[in-house]
Structure formats: structure tokens, C-alpha cells
C-alpha atoms as a PDB file:
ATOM      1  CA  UNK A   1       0.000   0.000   0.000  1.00  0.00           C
ATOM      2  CA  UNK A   2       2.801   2.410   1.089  1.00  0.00           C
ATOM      3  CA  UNK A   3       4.534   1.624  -2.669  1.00  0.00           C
ATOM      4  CA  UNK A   4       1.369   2.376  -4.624  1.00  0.00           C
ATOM      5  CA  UNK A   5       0.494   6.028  -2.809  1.00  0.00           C
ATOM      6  CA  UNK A   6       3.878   6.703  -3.505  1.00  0.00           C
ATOM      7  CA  UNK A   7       3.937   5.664  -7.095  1.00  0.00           C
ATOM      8  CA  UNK A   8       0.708   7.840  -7.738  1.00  0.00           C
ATOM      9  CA  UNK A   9       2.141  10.823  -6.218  1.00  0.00           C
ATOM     10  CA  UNK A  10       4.991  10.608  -8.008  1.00  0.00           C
ATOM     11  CA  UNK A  11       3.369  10.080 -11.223  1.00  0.00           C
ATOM     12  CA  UNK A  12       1.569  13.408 -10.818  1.00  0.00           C
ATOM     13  CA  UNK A  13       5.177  15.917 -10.116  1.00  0.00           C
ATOM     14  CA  UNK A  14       8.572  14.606 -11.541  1.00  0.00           C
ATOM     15  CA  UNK A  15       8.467  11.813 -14.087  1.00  0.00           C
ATOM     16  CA  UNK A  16      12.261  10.849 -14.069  1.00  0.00           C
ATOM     17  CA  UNK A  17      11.205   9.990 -10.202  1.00  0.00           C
ATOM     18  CA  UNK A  18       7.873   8.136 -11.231  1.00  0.00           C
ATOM     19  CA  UNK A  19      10.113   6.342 -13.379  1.00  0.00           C
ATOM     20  CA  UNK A  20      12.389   5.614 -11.148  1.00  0.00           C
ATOM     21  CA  UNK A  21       9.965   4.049  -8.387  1.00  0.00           C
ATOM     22  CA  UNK A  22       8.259   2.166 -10.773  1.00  0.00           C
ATOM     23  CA  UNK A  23      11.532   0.277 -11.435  1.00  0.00           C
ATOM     24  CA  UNK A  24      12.460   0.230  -7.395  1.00  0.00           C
ATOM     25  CA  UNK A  25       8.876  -1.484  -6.936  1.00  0.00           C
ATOM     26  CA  UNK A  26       9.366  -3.997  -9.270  1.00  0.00           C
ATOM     27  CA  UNK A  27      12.292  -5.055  -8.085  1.00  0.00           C
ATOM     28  CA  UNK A  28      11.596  -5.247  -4.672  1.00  0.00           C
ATOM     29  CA  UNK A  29       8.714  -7.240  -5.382  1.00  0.00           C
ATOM     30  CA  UNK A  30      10.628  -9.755  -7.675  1.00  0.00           C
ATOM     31  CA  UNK A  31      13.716  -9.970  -4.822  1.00  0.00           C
ATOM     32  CA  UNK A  32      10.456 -10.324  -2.308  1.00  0.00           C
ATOM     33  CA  UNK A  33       9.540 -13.404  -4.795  1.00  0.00           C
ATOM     34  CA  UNK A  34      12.914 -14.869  -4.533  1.00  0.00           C
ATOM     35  CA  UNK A  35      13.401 -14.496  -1.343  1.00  0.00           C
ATOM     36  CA  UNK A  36      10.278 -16.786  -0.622  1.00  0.00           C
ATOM     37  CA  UNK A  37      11.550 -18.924  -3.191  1.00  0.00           C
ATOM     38  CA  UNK A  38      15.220 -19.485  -1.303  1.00  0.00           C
ATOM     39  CA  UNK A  39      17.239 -18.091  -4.315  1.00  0.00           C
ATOM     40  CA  UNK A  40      18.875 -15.444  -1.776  1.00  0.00           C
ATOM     41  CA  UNK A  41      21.860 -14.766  -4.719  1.00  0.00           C
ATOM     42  CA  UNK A  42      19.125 -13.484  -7.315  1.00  0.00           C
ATOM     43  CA  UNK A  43      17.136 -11.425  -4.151  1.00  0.00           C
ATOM     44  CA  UNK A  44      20.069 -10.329  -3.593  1.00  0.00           C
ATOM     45  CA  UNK A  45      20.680  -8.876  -6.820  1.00  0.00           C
ATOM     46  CA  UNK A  46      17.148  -7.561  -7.483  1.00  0.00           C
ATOM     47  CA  UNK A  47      17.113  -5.651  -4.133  1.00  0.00           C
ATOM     48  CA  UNK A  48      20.524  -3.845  -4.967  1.00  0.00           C
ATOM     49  CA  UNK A  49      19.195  -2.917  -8.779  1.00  0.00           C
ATOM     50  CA  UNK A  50      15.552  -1.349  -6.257  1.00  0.00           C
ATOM     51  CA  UNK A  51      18.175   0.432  -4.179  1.00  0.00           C
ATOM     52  CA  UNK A  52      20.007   1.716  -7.248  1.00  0.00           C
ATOM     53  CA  UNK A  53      16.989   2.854  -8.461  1.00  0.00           C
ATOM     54  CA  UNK A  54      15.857   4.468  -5.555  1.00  0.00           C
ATOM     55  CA  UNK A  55      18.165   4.420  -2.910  1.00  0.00           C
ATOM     56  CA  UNK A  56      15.872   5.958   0.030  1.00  0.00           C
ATOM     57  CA  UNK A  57      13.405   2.799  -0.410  1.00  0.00           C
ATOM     58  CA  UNK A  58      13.508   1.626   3.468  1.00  0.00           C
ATOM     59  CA  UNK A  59      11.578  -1.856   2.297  1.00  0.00           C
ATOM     60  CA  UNK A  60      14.032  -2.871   0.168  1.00  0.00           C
ATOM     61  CA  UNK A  61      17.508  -2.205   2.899  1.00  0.00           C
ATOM     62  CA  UNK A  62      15.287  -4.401   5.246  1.00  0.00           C
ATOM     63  CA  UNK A  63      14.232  -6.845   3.108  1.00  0.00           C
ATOM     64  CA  UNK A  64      18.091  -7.176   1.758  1.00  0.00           C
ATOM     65  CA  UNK A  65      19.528  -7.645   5.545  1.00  0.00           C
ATOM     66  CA  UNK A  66      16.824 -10.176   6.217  1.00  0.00           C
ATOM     67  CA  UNK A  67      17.990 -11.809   2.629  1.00  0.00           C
ATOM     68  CA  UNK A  68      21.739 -11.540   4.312  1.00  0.00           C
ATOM     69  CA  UNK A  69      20.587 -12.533   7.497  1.00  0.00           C
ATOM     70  CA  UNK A  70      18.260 -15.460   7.569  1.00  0.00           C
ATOM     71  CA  UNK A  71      19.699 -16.441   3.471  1.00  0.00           C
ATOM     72  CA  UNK A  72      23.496 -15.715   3.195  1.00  0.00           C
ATOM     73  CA  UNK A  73      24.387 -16.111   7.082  1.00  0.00           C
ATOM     74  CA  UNK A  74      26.303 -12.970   6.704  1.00  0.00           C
ATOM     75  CA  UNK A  75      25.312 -11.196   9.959  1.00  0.00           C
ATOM     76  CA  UNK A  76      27.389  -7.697   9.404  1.00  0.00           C
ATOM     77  CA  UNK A  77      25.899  -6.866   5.562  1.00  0.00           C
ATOM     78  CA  UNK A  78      22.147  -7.407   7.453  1.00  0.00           C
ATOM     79  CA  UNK A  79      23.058  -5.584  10.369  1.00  0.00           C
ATOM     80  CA  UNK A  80      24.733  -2.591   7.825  1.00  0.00           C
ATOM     81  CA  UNK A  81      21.339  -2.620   5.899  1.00  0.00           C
ATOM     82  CA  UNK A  82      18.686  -2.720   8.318  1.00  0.00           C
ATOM     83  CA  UNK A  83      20.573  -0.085  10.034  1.00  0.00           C
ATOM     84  CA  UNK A  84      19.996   1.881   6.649  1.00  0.00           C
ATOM     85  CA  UNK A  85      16.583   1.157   6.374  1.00  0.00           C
ATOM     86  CA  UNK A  86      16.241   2.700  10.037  1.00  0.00           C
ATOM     87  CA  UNK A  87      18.709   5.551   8.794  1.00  0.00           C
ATOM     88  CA  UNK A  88      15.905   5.854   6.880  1.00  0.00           C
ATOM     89  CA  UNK A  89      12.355   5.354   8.111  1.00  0.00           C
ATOM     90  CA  UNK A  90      13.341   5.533  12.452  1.00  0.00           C
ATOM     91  CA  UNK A  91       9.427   4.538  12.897  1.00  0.00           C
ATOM     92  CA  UNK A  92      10.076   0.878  11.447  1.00  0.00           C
ATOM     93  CA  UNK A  93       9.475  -1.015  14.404  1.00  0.00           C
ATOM     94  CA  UNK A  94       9.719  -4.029  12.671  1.00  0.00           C
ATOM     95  CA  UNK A  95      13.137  -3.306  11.256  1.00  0.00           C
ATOM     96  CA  UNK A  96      14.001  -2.581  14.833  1.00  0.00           C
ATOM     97  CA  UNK A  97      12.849  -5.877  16.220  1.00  0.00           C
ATOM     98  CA  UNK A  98      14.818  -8.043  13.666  1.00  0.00           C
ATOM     99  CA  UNK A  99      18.108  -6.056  13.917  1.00  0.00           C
ATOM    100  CA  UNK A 100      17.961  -6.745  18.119  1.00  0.00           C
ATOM    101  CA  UNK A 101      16.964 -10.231  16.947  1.00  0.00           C
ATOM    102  CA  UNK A 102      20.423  -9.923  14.824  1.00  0.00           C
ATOM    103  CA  UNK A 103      22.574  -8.439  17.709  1.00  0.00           C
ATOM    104  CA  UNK A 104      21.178 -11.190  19.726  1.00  0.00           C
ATOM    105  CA  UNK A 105      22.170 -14.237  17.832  1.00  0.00           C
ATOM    106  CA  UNK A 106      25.623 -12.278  17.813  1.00  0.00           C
ATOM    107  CA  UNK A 107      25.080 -11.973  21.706  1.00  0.00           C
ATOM    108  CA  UNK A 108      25.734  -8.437  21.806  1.00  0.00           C
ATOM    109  CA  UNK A 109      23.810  -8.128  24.535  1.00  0.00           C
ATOM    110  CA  UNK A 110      23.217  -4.224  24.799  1.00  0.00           C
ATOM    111  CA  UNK A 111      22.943  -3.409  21.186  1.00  0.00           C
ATOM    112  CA  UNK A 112      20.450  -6.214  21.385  1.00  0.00           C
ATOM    113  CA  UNK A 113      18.507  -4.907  24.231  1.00  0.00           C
ATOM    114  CA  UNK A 114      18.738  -0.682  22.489  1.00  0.00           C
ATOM    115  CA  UNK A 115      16.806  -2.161  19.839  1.00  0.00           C
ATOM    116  CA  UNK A 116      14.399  -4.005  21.186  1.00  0.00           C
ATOM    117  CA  UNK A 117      13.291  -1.406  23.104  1.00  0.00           C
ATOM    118  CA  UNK A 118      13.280   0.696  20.542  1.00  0.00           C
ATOM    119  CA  UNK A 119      10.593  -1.458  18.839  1.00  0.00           C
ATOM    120  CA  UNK A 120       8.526  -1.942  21.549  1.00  0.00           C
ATOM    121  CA  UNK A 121       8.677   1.909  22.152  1.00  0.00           C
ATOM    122  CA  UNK A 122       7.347   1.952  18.484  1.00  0.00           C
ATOM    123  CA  UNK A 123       4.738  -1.046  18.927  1.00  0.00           C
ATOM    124  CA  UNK A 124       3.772  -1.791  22.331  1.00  0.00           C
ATOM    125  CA  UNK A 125       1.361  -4.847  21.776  1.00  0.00           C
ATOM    126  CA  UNK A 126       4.195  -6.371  19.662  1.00  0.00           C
ATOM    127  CA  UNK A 127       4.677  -9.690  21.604  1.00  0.00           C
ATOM    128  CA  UNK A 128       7.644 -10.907  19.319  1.00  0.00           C
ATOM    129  CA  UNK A 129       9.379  -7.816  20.868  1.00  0.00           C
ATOM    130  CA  UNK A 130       8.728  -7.922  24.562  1.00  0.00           C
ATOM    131  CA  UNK A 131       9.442 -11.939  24.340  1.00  0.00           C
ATOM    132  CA  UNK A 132      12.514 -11.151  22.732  1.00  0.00           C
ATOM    133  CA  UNK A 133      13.559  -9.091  25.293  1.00  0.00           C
ATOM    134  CA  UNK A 134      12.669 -11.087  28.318  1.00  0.00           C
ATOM    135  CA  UNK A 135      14.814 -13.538  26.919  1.00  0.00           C
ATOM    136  CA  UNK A 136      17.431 -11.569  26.118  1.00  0.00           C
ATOM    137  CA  UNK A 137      17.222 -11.067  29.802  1.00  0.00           C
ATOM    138  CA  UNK A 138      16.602 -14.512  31.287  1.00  0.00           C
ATOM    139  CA  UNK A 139      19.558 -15.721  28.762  1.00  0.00           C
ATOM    140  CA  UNK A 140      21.745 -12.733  30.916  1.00  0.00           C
ATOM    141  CA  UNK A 141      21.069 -14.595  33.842  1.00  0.00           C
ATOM    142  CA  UNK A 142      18.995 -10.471  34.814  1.00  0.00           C
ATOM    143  CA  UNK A 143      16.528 -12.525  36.706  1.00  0.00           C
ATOM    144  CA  UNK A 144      14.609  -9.824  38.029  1.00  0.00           C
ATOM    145  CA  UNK A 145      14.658  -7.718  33.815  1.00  0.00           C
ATOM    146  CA  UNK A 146      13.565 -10.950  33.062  1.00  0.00           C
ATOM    147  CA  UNK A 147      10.718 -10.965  35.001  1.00  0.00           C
ATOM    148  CA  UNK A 148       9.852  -7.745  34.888  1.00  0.00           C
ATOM    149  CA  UNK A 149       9.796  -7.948  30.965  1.00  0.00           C
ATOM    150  CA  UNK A 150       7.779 -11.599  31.334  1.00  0.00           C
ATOM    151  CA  UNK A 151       5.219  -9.355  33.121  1.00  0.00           C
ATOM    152  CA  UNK A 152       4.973  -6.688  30.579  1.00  0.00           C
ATOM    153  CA  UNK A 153       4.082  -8.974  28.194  1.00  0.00           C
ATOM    154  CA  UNK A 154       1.673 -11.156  30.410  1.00  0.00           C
ATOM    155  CA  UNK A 155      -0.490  -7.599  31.013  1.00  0.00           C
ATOM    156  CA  UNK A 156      -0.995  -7.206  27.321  1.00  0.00           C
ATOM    157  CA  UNK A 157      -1.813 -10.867  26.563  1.00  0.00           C
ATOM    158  CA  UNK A 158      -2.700 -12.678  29.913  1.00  0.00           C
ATOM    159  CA  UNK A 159      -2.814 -16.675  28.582  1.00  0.00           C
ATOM    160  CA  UNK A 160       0.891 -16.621  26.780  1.00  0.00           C
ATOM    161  CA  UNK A 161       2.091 -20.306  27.869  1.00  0.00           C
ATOM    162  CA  UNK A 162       5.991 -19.524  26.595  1.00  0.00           C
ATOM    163  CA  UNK A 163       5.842 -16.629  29.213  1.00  0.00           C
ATOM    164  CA  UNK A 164       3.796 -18.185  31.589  1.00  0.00           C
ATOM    165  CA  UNK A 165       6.401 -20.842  31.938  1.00  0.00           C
ATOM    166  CA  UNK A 166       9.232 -18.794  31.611  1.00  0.00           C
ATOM    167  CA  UNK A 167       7.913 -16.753  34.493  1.00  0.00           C
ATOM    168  CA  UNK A 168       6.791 -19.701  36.648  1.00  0.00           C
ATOM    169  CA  UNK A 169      10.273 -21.375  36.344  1.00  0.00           C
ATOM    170  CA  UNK A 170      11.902 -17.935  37.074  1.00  0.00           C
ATOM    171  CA  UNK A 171      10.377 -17.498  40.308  1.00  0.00           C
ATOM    172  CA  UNK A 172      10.905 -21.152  41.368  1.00  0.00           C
ATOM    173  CA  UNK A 173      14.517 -20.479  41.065  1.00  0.00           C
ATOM    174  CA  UNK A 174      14.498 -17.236  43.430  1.00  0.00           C
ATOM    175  CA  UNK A 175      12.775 -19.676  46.003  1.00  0.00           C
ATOM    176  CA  UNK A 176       9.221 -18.069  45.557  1.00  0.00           C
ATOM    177  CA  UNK A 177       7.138 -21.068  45.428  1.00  0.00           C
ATOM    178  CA  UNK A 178       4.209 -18.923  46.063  1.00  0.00           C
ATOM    179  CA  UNK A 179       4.251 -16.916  42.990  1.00  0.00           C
ATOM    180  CA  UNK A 180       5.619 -19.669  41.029  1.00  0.00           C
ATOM    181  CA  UNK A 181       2.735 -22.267  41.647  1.00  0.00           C
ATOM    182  CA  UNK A 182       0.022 -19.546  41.202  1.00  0.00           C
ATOM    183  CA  UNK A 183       1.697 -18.678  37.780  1.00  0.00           C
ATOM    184  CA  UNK A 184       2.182 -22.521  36.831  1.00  0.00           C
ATOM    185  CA  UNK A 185      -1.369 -23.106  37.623  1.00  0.00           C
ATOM    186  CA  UNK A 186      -2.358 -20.783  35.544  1.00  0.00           C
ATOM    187  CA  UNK A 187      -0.436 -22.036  33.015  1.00  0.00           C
ATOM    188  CA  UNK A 188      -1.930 -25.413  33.006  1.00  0.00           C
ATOM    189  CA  UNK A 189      -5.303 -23.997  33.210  1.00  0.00           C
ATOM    190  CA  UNK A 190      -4.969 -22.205  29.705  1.00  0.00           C
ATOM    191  CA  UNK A 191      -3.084 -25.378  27.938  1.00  0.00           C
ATOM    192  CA  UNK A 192      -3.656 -28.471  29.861  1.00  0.00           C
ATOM    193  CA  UNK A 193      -1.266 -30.313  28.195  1.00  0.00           C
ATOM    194  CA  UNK A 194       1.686 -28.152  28.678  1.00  0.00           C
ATOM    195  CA  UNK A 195       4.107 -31.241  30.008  1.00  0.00           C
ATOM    196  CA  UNK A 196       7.159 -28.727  31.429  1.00  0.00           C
ATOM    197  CA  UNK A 197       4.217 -26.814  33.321  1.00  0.00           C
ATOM    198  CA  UNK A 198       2.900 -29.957  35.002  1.00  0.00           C
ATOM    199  CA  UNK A 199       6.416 -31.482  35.896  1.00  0.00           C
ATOM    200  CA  UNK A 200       7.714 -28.211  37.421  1.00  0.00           C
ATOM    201  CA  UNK A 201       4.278 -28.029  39.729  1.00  0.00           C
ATOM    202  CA  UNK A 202       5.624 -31.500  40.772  1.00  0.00           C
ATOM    203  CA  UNK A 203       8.709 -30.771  41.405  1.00  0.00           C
ATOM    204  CA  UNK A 204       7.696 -28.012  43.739  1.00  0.00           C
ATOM    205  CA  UNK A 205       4.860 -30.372  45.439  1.00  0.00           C
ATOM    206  CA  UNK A 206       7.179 -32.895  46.137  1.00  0.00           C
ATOM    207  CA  UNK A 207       9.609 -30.515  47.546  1.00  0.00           C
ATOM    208  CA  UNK A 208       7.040 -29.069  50.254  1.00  0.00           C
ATOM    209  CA  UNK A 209       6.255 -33.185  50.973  1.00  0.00           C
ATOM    210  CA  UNK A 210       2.796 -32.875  48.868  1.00  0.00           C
ATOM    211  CA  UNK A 211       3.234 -36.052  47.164  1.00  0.00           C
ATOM    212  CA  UNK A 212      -0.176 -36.812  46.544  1.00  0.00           C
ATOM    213  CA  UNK A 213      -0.335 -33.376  44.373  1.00  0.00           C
ATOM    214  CA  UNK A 214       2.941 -34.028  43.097  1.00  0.00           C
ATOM    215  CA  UNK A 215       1.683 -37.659  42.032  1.00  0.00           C
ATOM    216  CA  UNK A 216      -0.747 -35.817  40.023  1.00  0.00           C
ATOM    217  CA  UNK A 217       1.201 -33.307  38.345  1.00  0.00           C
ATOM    218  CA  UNK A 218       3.497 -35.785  37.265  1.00  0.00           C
ATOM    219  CA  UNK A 219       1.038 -38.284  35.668  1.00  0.00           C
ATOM    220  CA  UNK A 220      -0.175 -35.046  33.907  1.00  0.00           C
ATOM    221  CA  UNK A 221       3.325 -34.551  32.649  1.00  0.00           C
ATOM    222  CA  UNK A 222       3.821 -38.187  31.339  1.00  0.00           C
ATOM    223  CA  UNK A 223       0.270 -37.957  29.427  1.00  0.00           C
ATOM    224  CA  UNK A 224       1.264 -35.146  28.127  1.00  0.00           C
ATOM    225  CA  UNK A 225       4.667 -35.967  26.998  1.00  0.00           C
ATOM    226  CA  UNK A 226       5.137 -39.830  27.366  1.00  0.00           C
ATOM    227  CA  UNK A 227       9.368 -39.382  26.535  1.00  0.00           C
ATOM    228  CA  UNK A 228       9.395 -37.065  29.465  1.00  0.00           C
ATOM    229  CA  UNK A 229      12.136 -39.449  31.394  1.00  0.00           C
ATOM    230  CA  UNK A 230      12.329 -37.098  34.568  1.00  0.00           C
ATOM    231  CA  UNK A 231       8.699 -37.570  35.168  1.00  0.00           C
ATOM    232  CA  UNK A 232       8.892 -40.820  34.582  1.00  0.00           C
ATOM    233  CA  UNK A 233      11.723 -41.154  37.508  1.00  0.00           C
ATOM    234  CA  UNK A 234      10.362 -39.038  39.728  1.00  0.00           C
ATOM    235  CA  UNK A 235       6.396 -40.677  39.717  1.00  0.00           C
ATOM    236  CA  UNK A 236       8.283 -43.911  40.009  1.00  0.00           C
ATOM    237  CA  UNK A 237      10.119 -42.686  43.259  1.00  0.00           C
ATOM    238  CA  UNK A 238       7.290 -41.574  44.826  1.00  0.00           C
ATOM    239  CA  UNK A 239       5.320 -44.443  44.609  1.00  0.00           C
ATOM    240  CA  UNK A 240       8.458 -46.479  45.765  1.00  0.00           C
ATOM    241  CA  UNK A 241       8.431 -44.077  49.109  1.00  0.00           C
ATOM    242  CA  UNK A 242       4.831 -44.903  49.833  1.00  0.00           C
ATOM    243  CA  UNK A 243       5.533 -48.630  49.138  1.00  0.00           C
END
């Protein structure tokens, strides 16, 4: 949509420019094309020729650094063109997102962090963003950033398992059982068949001597996830303790 008000604006004042666009566009959409396709060489190729012919298109520096990126596994030519595409258009959340998601597989932690913020300063619901960053924190071993940013994210969408868990397993590690069970419960009340959720409510059951709840969260676990070994060990213990 952004490509074709632009194209029929610049129809109407310079037509060099009109031109110009019109071969940019068509471009980016054929090194779009290829992308999808896996031929990252020929993207490659078609997004420099949109760039040549218009070298302020932000869509097409992105695009190209998520072509180096995720296609060419050459991390410094994605960061360099995101980072243009930025340069460019600073309200492209999305192109702030994927260049912390960048930094972080580089595990440059702060540059990581700088632009992850960044994009959820740009698009507060985004949930790829705030997930990103809580585990850019819980990787960091910043146990309390971590949970802090696991909250943020719970407040705008209140049944996420992957940061239900994450938090419940965070505060079982800081000894807050409390918090921990209320979180796992909730966890297993919005996917019942979330094995991890169900062994780490055993875990703490058998800990504070429950073992008839603990009993039960682990035959949750193994119906859940029949491979899950631990569970496996841990049920079998228990019933060897009560003969």
C-alpha cells in the first residue's frame, strides 16, 4: 500500500522519479519473490538494482539484511542494511525488532537490548518484541529484567504459555514457590497439556512433601509428553516411598 500512494504521487510531479519508483517497486517485489523462493543470490541482486533505483526505499535495505541474514548467514551486511533502512524510516518497528533479533544471535547483549526497546517503544502490543527481550534477559542470567519484561508482556496478553512458563520457572529459582505455583497453575489452566508446566508443579509439590499433588502433576506430565524421562523417575520414586 505504502509503494502504490507513492507511485501515484509521483506520477503526478517529476516523471524521471515516477520512473524511477516504478523500477524500485518492481524489483523489490521480484527480490520479495525470490526471497520466498530461497534463491537469496538473485534477491540479492534484485534488491541492490531497487536500491540503485531508488536508494531511500527503506523496504528494500530491510528486506536485503533479512535476505543476508536469515539467506546468506552474513550477519554484518544485514546488520549494515537494516541499520539503513532505520537511517531511513526511524518509525520501522519491525526493522528494529529483527536487527535486536540480529545483535542477539551475535550476543551483543546491549545493542540487542537498544533495539528491542526501541521497537517496543514503536509497537507496544508487539509480543515478538517484549518476548525477545525477556529472553534476552533470562539468557543474561537479569533474573529480576527478566521478570519484569515476562510481566509486561503477560499484562498485554494474559494466557501466553511460553511466558507463563518462563515466568513460573523464574520465580521457582528465586525460592518463591508462592508466585511460582500460582503462575504454573495458571499455566496449566490455559493449555492443559503443557508437560514442562505440570512437571515443574511437581517438582515443587514434592519438595514441600505434597506427594499426593505431586503424584498428580506428574502423571499429567507423562500424558502429556510420554518421553518425558524425569517424570517418569520421579512418579516412580514416589510411589516407591509410599511402598
Amino acid at each position: 500500500a505504502f509503494l502504490s500512494l507513492l507511485l501515484f504521487q509521483l506520477l503526478f510531479t517529476v516523471p524521471l522519479q515516477a520512473a524511477q519508483s516504478d523500477t524500485a517497486s518492481r524489483r523489490y517485489e521480484q527480490g520479495l519473490a525470490l526471497f520466498r523462493q530461497g534463491k537469496y543470490d538473485a534477491a540479492v541482486d534484485a534488491l541492490q538494482k531497487a536500491i540503485e533505483a531508488r536508494a531511500e526505499l527503506a523496504e528494500a535495505h530491510y528486506l536485503l539484511g533479512l535476505v543476508y541474514f536469515t539467506g546468506k548467514r552474513q550477519p554484518a551486511e544485514a546488520i549494515e542494511e537494516i541499520k539503513k533502512a532505520i537511517k531511513i524510516n526511524p518509525g520501522f518497528s519491525q526493522a528494529h525488532y529483527d536487527l535486536g533479533r540480529i545483535y542477539l544471535s551475535q550476543g551483543k547483549s546491549l545493542e540487542a537490548e537498544q533495539a528491542l526497546t526501541r521497537a517496543i517503544q514503536l509497537s507496544p502490543r508487539s509480543e515478538e518484541a517484549h518476548l525477545a527481550l525477556a529472553k534476552l534477559y533470562e539468557r543474561d542470567h537479569a533474573a529480576n529484567k527478566a521478570i519484569e519484561a515476562y510481566r509486561a508482556l503477560l499484562a498485554l496478553y494474559p494466557d501466553h504459555p511460553e511466558a507463563l512458563y518462563s515466568l513460573g520457572q523464574l520465580y521457582d529459582s528465586q525460592g518463591n514457590t508462592q508466585e511460582a505455583h500460582r503462575t504454573l497453575d495458571q499455566l496449566t489452566r490455559v493449555a492443559p497439556n503443557h508437560a514442562g508446566g505440570w512437571y515443574l508443579l511437581g517438582k515443587i509439590a514434592e519438595r514441600e512433601s505434597n506427594l499426593q499433588e505431586a503424584t498428580e502433576a506428574y502423571r499429567r506430565a507423562v500424558a502429556a509428553k510420554p518421553e518425558l524421562v524425569d517424570a517418569h523417575y520421579n512418579l516412580g520414586f514416589i510411589y516407591r516411598s509410599q511402598g
